[in-house]
Protein backbone atom coordinates (compact mmCIF):
# COMPACT_ATOMS: atom_id res chain seq x y z
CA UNK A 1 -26.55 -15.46 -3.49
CA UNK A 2 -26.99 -18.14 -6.13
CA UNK A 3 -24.02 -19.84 -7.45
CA UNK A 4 -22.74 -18.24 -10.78
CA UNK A 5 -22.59 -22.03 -12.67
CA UNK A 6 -26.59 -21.77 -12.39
CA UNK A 7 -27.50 -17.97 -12.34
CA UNK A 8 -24.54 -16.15 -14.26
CA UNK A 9 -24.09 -18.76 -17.84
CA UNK A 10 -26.08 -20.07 -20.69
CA UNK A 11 -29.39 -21.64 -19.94
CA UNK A 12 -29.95 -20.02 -16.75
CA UNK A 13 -32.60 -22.17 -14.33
CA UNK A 14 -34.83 -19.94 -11.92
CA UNK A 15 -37.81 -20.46 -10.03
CA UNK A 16 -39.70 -18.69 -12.69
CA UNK A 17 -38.87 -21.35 -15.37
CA UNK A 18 -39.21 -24.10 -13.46
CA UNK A 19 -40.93 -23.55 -9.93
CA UNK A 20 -39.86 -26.79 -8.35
CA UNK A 21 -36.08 -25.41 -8.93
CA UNK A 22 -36.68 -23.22 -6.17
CA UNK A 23 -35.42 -26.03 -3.29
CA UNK A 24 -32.15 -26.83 -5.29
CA UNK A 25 -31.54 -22.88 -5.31
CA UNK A 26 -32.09 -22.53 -1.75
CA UNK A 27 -30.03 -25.26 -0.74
CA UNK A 28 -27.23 -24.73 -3.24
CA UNK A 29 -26.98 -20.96 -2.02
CA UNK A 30 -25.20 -22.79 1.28
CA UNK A 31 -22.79 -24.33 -1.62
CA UNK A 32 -20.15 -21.10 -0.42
CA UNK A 33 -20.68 -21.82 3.06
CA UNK A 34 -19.73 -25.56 2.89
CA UNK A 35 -16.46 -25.06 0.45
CA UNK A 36 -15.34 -22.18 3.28
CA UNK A 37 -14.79 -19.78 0.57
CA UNK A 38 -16.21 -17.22 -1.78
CA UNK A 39 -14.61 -17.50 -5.19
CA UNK A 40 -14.47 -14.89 -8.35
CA UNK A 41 -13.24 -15.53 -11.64
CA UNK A 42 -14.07 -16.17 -15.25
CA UNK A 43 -15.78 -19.52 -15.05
CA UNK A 44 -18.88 -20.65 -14.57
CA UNK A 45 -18.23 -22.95 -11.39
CA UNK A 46 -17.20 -20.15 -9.00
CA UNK A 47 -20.11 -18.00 -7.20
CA UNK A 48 -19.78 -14.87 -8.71
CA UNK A 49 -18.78 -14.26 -12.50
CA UNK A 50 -16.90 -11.82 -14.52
CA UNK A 51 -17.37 -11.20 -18.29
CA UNK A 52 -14.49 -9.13 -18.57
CA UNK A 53 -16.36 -5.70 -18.33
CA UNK A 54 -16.18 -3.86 -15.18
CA UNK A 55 -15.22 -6.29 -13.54
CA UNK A 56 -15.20 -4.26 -10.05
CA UNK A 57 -19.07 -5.52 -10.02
CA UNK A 58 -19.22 -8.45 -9.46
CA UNK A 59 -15.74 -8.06 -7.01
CA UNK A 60 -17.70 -5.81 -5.16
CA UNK A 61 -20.69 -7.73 -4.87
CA UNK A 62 -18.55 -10.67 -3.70
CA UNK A 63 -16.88 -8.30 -0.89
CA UNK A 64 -20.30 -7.76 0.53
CA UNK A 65 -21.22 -11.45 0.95
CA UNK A 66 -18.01 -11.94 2.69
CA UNK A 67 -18.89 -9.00 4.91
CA UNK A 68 -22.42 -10.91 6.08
CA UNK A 69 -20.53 -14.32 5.87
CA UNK A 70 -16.98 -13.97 6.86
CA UNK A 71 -16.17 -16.46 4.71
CA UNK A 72 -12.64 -15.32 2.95
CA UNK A 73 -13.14 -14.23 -0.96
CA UNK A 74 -10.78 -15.79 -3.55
CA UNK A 75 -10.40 -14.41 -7.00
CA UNK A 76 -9.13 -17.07 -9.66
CA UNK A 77 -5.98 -15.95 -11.84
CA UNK A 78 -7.91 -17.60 -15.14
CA UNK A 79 -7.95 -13.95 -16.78
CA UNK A 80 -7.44 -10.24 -16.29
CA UNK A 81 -10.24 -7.78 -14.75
CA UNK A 82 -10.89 -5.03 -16.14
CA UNK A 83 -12.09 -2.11 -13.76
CA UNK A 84 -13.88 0.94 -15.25
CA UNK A 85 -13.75 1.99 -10.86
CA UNK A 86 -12.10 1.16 -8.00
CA UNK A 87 -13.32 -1.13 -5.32
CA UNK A 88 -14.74 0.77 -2.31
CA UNK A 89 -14.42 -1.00 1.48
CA UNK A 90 -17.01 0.81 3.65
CA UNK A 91 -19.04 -1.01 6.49
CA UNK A 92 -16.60 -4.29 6.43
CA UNK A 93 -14.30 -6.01 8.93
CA UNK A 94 -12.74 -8.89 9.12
CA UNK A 95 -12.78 -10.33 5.78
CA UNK A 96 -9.92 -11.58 3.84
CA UNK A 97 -9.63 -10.64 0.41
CA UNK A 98 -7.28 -13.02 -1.61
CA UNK A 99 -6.52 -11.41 -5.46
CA UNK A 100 -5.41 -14.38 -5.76
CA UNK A 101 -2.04 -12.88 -7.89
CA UNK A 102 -4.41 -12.24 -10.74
CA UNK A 103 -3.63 -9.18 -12.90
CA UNK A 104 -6.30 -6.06 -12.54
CA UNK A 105 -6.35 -3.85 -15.29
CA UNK A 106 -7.43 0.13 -14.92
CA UNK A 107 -8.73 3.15 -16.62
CA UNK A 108 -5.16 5.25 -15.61
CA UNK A 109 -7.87 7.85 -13.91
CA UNK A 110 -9.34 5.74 -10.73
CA UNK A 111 -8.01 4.00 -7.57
CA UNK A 112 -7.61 0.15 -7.51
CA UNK A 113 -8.92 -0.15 -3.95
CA UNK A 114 -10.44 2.58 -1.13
CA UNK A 115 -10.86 1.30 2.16
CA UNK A 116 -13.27 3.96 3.83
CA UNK A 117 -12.74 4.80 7.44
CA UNK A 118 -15.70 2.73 8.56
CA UNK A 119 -13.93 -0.16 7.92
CA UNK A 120 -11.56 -2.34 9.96
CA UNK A 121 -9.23 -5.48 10.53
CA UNK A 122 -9.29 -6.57 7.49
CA UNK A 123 -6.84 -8.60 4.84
CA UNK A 124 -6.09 -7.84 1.54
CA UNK A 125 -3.40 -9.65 -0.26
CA UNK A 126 -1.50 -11.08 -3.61
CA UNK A 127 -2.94 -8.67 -6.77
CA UNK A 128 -0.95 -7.33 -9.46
CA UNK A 129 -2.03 -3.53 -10.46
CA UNK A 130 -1.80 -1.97 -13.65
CA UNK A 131 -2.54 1.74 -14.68
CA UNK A 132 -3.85 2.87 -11.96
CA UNK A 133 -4.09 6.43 -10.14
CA UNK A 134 -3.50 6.55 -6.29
CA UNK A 135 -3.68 3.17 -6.24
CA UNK A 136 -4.51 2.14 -2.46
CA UNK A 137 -6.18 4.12 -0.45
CA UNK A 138 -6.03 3.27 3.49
CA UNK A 139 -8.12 5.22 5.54
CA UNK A 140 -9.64 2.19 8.22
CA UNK A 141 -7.68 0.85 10.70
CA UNK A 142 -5.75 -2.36 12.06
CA UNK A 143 -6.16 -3.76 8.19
CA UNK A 144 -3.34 -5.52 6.32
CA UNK A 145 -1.94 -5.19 2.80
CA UNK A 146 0.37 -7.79 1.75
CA UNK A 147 2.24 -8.57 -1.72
CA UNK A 148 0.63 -5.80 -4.37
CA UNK A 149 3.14 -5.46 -7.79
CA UNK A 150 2.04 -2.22 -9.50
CA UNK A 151 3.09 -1.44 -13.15
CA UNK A 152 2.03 1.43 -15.13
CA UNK A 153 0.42 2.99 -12.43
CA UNK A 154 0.61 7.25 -11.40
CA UNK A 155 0.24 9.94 -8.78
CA UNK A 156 0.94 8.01 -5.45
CA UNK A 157 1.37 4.34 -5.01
CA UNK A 158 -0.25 4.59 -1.06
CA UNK A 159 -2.20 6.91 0.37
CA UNK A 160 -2.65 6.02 4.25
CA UNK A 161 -5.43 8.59 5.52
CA UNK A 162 -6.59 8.92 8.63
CA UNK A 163 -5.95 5.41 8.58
CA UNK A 164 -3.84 3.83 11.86
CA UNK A 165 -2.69 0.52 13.40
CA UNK A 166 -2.41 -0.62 9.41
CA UNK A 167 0.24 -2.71 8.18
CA UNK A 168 1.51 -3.05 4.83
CA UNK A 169 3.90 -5.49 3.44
CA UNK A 170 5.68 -6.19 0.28
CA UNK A 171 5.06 -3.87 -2.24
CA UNK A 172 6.50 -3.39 -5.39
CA UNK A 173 6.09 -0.09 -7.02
CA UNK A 174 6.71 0.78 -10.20
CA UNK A 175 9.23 3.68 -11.30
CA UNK A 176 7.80 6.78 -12.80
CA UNK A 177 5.03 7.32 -9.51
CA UNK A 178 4.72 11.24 -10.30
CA UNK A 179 4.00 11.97 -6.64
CA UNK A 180 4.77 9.32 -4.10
CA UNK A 181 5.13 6.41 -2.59
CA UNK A 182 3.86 6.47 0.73
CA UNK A 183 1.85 9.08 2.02
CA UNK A 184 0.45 9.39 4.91
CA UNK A 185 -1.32 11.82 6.60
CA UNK A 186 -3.19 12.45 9.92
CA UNK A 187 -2.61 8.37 10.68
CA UNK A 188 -0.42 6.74 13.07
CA UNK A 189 1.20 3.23 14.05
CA UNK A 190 1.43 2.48 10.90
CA UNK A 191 4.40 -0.31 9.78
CA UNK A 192 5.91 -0.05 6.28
CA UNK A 193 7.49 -3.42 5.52
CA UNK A 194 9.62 -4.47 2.75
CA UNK A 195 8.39 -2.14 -0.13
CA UNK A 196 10.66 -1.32 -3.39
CA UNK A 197 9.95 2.00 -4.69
CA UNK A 198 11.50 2.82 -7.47
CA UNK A 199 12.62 6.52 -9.17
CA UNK A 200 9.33 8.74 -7.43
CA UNK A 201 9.33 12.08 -9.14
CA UNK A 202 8.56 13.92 -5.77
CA UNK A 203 9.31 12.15 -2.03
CA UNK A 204 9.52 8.61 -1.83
CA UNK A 205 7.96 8.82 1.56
CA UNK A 206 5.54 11.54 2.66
CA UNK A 207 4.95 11.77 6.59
CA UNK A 208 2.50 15.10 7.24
CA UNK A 209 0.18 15.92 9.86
CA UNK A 210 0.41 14.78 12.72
CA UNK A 211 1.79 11.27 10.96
CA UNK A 212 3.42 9.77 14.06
CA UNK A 213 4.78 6.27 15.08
CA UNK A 214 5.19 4.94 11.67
CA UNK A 215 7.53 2.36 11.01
CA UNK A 216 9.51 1.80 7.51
CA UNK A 217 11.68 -1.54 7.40
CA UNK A 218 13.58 -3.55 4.96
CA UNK A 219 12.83 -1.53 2.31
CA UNK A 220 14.45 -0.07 -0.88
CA UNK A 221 13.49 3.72 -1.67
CA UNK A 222 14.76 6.04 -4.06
CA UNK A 223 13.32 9.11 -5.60
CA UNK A 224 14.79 10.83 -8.94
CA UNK A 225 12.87 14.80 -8.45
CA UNK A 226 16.07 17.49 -8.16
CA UNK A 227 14.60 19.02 -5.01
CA UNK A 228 12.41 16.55 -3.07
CA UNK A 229 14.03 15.00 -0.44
CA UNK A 230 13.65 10.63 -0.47
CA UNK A 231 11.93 10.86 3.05
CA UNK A 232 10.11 13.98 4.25
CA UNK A 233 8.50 13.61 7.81
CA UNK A 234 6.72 16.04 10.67
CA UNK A 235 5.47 13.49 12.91
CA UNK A 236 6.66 12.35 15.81
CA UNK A 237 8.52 8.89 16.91
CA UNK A 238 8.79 7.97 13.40
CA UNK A 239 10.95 4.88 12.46
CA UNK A 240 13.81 3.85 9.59
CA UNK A 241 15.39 0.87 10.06
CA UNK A 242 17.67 -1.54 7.57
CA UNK A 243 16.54 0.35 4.56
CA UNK A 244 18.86 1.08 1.70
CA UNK A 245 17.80 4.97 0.82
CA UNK A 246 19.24 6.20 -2.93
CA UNK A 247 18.80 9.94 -3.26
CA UNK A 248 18.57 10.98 -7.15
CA UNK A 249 18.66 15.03 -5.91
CA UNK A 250 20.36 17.10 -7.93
CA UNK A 251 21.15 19.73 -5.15
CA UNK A 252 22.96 19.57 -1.94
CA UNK A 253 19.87 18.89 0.01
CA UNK A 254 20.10 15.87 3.00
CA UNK A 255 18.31 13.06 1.92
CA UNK A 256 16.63 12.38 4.60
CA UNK A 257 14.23 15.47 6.30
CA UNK A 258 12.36 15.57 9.10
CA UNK A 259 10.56 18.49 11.51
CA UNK A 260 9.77 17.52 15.05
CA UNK A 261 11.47 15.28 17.69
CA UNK A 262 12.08 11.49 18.57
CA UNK A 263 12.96 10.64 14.38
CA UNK A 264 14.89 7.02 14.90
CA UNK A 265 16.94 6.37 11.80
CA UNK A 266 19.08 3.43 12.37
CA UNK A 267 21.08 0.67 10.63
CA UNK A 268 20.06 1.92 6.42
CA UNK A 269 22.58 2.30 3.78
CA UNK A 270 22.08 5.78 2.08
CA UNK A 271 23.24 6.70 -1.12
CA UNK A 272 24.16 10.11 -2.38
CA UNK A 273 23.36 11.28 -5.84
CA UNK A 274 24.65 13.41 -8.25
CA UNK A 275 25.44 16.27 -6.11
CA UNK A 276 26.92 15.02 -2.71
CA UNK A 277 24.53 16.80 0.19
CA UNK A 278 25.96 18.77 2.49
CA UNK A 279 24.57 16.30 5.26
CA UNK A 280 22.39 12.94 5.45
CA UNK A 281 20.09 14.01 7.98
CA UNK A 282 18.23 17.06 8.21
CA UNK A 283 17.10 17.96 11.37
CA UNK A 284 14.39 21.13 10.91
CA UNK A 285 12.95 20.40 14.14
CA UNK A 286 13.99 20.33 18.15
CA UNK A 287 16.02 17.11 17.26
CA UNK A 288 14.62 16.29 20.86
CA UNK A 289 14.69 12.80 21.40
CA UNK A 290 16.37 11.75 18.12
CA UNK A 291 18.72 8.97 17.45
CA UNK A 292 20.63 8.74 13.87
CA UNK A 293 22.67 5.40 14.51
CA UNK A 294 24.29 2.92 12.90
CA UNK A 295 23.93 4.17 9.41
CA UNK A 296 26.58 3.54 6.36
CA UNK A 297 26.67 6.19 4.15
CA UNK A 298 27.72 5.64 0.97
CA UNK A 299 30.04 7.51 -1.15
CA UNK A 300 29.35 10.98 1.33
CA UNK A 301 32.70 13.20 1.50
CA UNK A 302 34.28 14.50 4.77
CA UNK A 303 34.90 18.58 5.12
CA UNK A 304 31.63 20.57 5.54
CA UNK A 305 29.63 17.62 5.46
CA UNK A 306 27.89 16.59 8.32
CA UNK A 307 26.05 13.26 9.22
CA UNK A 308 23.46 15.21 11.07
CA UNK A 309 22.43 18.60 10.48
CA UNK A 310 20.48 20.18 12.90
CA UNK A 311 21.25 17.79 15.89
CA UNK A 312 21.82 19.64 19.40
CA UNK A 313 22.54 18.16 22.76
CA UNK A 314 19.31 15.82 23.01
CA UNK A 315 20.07 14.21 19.81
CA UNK A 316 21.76 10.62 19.53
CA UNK A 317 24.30 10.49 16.77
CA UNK A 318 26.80 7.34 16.88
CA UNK A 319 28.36 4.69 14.70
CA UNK A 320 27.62 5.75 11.19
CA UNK A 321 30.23 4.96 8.93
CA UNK A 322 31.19 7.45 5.63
C-alpha cells in the first residue's frame, strides 16, 4: 500500500521518477498503521481513492489490507459510490467495515455485499443501499450487520445462507422487495433485531431448510402478496418476540405459518388485513413443543376463528388478547 494523496492524484511521485523517493514511500506506507485506520473516499488524503467509477475497486482492495492488517476500514461520506459489482468477503475475519453512512449506488442487477462462507467474525455497519438486487448476502458465520437503509432495491433484502451464529441489526428495507425480506436457509442461531420491512410482495420472512434457532425481535414486518403468509418457517426452535406483524393477505390464510415443533411466538401485535384469517397461527407441523403467548391481536373476530390452528396437547397457548 501507498497512500492515495501520493500514488492515486495529479503529479504522482514513484521510485521511478525520483529514486531517492523510495524511503519516504516505504515509511509512509506505515502512515495507515499509525492513524489505526484504513480510510476510503473521494479525496486525495485517505489511502485508497475513488473516482466515482466502480467504485467496488478500490473498496475491495481496501477490505484486503484490513484482512492482512486488522486495522478497521472507514469509508468517508464526501460522495456516492458507484458499484458496477458487489463486494465479495472470502478469506477475511475479523475486520470491521465502517460505510461510514455514505450512500452506495447500484446497477439494479448485482448484490451490494457477499460474504462467502470462508469468512468469519466480522463487522459491517452504517451504509445506505440503493438499487440493488439481493442485497446482502450472509453465508459466513458469527459476523455482524448493523444499521443498512435500502431504497430502490429488489428480489430479497437478506439472504442468510448457510450462514450461522450471525447477527443483524437495524435494517430498514424498502417497500416494493418482490421476494423477501429475510431468507434464510440451511443456517442457524441467527438473531434478527430491529428491522422494518415494509409491503414484501411474497413472505416477509422466509425460514427453509433446516433454518433453526433464529431469533426475530423488535421488529416491524408486513407483506402486501394475497397468498404469502408474513412469516413462513420449517425449522425448529425458531423465535418471535415484541414484533408488530401486519398481514396485507387477501385470503383467510393465518398470518403467521410454520411446519415443525418448538415455534415460540410471544408478546407481537398482529394485524389482520383485508380478509380477517380464520386463525393467527398456523400450526402445519407436530406443534410439539410450541408456545403462542402473550400476543394482542388486532382487529381478529371471535366465532370460527381460532388463535392457534393446529395446536394439540403439547402446544402452549395462553394470554393472547383479540
Amino acid at each position: 500500500l501507498s497512500p492515495g494523496w501520493i500514488t492515486q492524484c495529479t503529479d504522482t511521485l514513484t521510485g521511478t521518477t525520483n529514486p531517492s523517493i523510495n524511503s519516504i514511500l516505504d515509511n509512509l506506507d506505515q502512515y495507515g498503521q499509525a492513524k489505526g485506520m484504513i480510510t476510503v473516499s473521494h479525496s486525495c488524503g485517505s489511502d485508497f481513492v475513488c473516482d466515482g467509477v466502480a467504485d467496488q475497486v478500490e473498496i475491495q482492495e481496501a477490505i484486503a489490507y484490513a484482512n492482512t492488517t486488522k486495522l478497521p476500514v472507514f469509508i468517508i461520506n464526501d460522495g456516492n459510490y458507484n458499484m458496477t459489482a458487489g463486494l465479495t468477503i472470502t478469506a477475511v475475519s475479523s475486520i470491521v467495515v465502517d460505510f461510514g453512512f455514505s450512500f452506495f449506488y447500484g446497477t439494479g442487477a448485482i448484490p451490494f455485499l457477499v460474504e462467502s462462507t470462508t469468512s468469519s467474525i466480522n463487522v459491517f455497519r452504517n451504509a445506505r443501499i440503493h438499487n440493488f438486487s439481493d442485497a446482502i448476502v450472509a453465508e459466513g458465520a458469527a459476523s455482524q450487520y448493523e444499521w443498512f437503509e435500502y431504497t430502490n432495491c429488489t428480489n430479497s433484502g437478506l439472504i442468510s445462507r448457510a450462514g450461522s451464529f450471525n447477527y443483524f441489526k437495524d435494517f430498514y428495507m424498502n417497500p416494493g422487495l418482490t421476494f423477501y425480506g429475510i431468507y434464510a436457509i440451511n443456517c442457524h442461531n441467527n438473531t434478527y433485531d430491529n428491522f422494518k420491512i415494509y409491503s414484501t410482495a411474497r413472505n416477509s420472512i422466509l425460514f427453509q431448510n433446516s433454518a433453526n434457532s433464529h431469533k426475530v425481535i423488535n421488529s416491524y414486518l408486513s407483506n402486501t402478496q394475497t397468498t404469502n403468509r408474513v412469516i413462513e418457517t420449517d425449522g425448529t426452535a425458531n423465535t418471535f418476540s415484541n414484533n408488530i406483524i401486519a398481514t396485507g393477505i387477501q385470503t383467510a390464510f393465518a398470518p403467521i405459518y410454520s411446519i415443525g415443533f418448538a415455534t415460540i411466538i410471544n408478546s407481537n401485535a398482529i394485524l389482520h388485513g383485508v380478509v380477517t384469517p380464520t386463525a393467527c397461527v398456523e400450526l402445519a407441523g407436530s406443534g410439539a413443543g410450541s408456545s403462542i403467548t402473550g400476543n394482542s391481536l388486532s382487529g381478529f373476530t371471535s366465532g370460527s376463528f381460532q388463535q392457534v390452528a393446529g395446536a394439540t396437547a403439547n402446544t402452549g397457548v395462553a394470554g393472547n388478547s383479540v
